[in-house]
Protein backbone atom coordinates (compact mmCIF):
# COMPACT_ATOMS: atom_id res chain seq x y z
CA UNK A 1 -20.34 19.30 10.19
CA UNK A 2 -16.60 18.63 11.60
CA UNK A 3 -15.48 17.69 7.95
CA UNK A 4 -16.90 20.15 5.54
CA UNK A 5 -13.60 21.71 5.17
CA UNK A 6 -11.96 18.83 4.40
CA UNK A 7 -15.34 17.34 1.96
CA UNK A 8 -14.76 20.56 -0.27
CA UNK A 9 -11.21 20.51 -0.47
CA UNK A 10 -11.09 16.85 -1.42
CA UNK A 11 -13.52 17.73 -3.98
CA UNK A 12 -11.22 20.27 -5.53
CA UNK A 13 -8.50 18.10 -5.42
CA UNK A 14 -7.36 15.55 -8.54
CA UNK A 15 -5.47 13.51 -5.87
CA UNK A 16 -7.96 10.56 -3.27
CA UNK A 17 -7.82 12.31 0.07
CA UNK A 18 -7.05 10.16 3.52
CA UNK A 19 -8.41 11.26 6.40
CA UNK A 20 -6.42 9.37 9.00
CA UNK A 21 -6.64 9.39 12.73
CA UNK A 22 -3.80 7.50 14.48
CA UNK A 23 -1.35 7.81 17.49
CA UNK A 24 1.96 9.28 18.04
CA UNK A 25 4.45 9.08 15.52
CA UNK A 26 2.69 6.88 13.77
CA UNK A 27 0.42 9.70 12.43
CA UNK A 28 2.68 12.12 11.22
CA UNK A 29 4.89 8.66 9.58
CA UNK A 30 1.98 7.48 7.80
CA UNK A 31 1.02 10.94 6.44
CA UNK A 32 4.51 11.88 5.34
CA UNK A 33 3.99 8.41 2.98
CA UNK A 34 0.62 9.56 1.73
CA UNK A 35 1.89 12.86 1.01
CA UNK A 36 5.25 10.84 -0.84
CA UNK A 37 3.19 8.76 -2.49
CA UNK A 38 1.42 11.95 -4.15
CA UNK A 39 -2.13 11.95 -1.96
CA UNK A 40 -3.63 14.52 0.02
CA UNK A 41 -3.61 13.86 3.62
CA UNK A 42 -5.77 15.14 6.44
CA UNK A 43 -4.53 14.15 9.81
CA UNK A 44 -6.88 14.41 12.52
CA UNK A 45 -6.31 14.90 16.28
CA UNK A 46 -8.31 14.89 19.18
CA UNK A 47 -5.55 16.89 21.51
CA UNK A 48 -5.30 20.56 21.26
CA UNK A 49 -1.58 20.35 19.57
CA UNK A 50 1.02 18.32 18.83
CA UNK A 51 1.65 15.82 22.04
CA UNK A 52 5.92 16.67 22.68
CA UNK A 53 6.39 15.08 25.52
CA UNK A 54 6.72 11.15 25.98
CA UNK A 55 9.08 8.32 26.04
CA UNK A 56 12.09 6.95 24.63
CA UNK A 57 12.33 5.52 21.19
CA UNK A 58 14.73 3.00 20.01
CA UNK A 59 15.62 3.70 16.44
CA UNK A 60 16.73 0.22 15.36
CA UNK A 61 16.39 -2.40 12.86
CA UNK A 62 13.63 -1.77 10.67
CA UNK A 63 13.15 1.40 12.37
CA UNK A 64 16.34 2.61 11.60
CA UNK A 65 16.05 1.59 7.56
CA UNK A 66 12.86 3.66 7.75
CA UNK A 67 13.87 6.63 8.95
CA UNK A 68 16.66 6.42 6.58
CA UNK A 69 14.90 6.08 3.52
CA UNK A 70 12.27 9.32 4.74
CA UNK A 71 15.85 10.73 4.36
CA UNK A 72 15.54 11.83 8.29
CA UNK A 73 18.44 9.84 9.86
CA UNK A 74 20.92 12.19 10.80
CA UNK A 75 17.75 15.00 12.00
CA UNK A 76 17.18 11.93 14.30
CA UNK A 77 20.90 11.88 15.34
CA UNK A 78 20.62 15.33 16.14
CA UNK A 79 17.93 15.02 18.90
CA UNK A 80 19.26 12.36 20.16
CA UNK A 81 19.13 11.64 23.69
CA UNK A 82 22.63 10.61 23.78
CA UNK A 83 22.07 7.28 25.33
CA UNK A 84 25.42 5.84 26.46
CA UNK A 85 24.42 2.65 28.00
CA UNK A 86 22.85 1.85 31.48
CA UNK A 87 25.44 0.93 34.23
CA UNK A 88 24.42 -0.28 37.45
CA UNK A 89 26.51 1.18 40.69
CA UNK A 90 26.84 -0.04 44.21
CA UNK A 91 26.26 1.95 47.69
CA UNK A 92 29.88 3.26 46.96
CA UNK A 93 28.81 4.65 43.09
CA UNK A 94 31.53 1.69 41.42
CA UNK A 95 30.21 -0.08 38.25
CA UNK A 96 28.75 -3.27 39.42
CA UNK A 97 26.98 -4.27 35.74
CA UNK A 98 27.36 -2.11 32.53
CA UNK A 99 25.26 -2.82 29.43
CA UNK A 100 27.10 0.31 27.09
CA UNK A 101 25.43 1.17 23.76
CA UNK A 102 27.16 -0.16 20.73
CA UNK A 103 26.66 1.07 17.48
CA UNK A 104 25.51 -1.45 15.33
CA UNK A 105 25.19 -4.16 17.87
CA UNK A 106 21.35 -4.81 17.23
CA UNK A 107 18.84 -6.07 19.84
CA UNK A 108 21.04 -5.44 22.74
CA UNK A 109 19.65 -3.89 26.05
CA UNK A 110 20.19 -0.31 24.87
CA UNK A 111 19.87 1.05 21.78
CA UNK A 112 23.04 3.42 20.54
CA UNK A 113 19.80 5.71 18.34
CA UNK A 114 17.31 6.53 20.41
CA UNK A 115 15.03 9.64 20.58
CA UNK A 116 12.17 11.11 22.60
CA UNK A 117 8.79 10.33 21.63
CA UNK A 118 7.76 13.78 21.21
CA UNK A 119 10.67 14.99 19.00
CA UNK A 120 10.71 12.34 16.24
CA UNK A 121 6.15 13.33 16.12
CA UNK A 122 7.82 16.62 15.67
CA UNK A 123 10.45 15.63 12.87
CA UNK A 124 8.04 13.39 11.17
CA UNK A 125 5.58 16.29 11.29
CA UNK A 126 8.06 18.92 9.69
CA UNK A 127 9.38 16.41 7.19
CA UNK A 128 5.55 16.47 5.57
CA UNK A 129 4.64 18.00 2.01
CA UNK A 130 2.55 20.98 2.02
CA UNK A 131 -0.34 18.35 1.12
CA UNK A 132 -0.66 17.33 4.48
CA UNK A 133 -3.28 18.97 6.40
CA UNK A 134 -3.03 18.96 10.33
CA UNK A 135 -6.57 19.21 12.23
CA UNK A 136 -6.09 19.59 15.73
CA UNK A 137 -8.65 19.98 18.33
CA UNK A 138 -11.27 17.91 16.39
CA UNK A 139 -12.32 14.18 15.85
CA UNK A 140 -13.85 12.05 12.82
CA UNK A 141 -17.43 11.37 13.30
CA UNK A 142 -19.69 9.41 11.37
C-alpha cells in the first residue's frame, strides 16, 4: 500500500494529517500554511523531484501581500530575474516602444517582482516546518 507510511504516522500524530497533491508552487504554498497553521502535511508528487525549471512569475498584488506575510519577500527579491521592462527595437536596434518595469505601478505589462517558476517551488519548499513531509516519486490511490 503507497500510504502505509503516511497511515501510521498520522496515527501517531495528535495533529489531522493532509495529504495533498497539487501543482507547482501551489503545493509547497499550501503546505507551508498547513504546517503554520500547526497540521501535519504530506505532499505528494508524481515526478521524481522537485520540478526547477519553468516560467516566469509575476509577484504582484495579492501575490505580493502573500509572499510577504510567509515572511519570504526579500528571498523572492533575491532570485529575481531582474526584469527591467520589455523594449521593442527596430532593424537598426533603436527603441521603437518601451514598456519599463515600475515599482509599484500595479497591473502594468511587466511586473518590477518577478521570479522563475522553479525557484519560488524551491523557496516555498525550504520555507516549510519540519512537519511537512515530501513524497516524491509516488501518487494517491484510492
Amino acid at each position: 500500500m503507497r500510504c502505509e507510511q503516511h497511515r501510521r504516522r498520522r496515527a501517531r500524530s495528535r495533529s489531522p494529517a493532509c495529504p495533498r497533491d497539487r501543482r507547482e508552487h501551489r503545493r509547497p504554498a499550501l503546505a507551508f500554511w498547513l504546517d503554520r497553521a500547526g497540521h501535519e502535511v504530506t505532499v505528494v508528487e508524481q515526478a521524481e523531484a522537485l520540478r526547477e525549471g519553468g516560467q516566469n512569475v509575476d509577484v504582484r498584488g495579492a501575490a505580493r501581500e502573500v509572499v510577504a506575510r510567509m515572511g519570504l519577500l526579500e528571498a523572492v527579491r533575491g532570485r529575481s530575474t531582474g526584469e527591467v521592462g520589455t523594449r521593442f527595437v527596430d532593424e537598426a536596434g533603436r527603441t521603437v516602444s518601451e514598456f519599463p518595469a515600475t515599482p509599484g505601478a500595479g497591473d502594468g505589462p511587466t511586473a518590477e517582482l518577478e521570479i522563475l517558476r522553479g525557484a519560488l517551488s524551491r523557496l516555498l519548499v525550504d520555507a516549510c516546518g519540519e512537519r511537512v513531509t515530501w513524497r516524491f516519486g509516488d501518487s494517491v490511490a484510492s
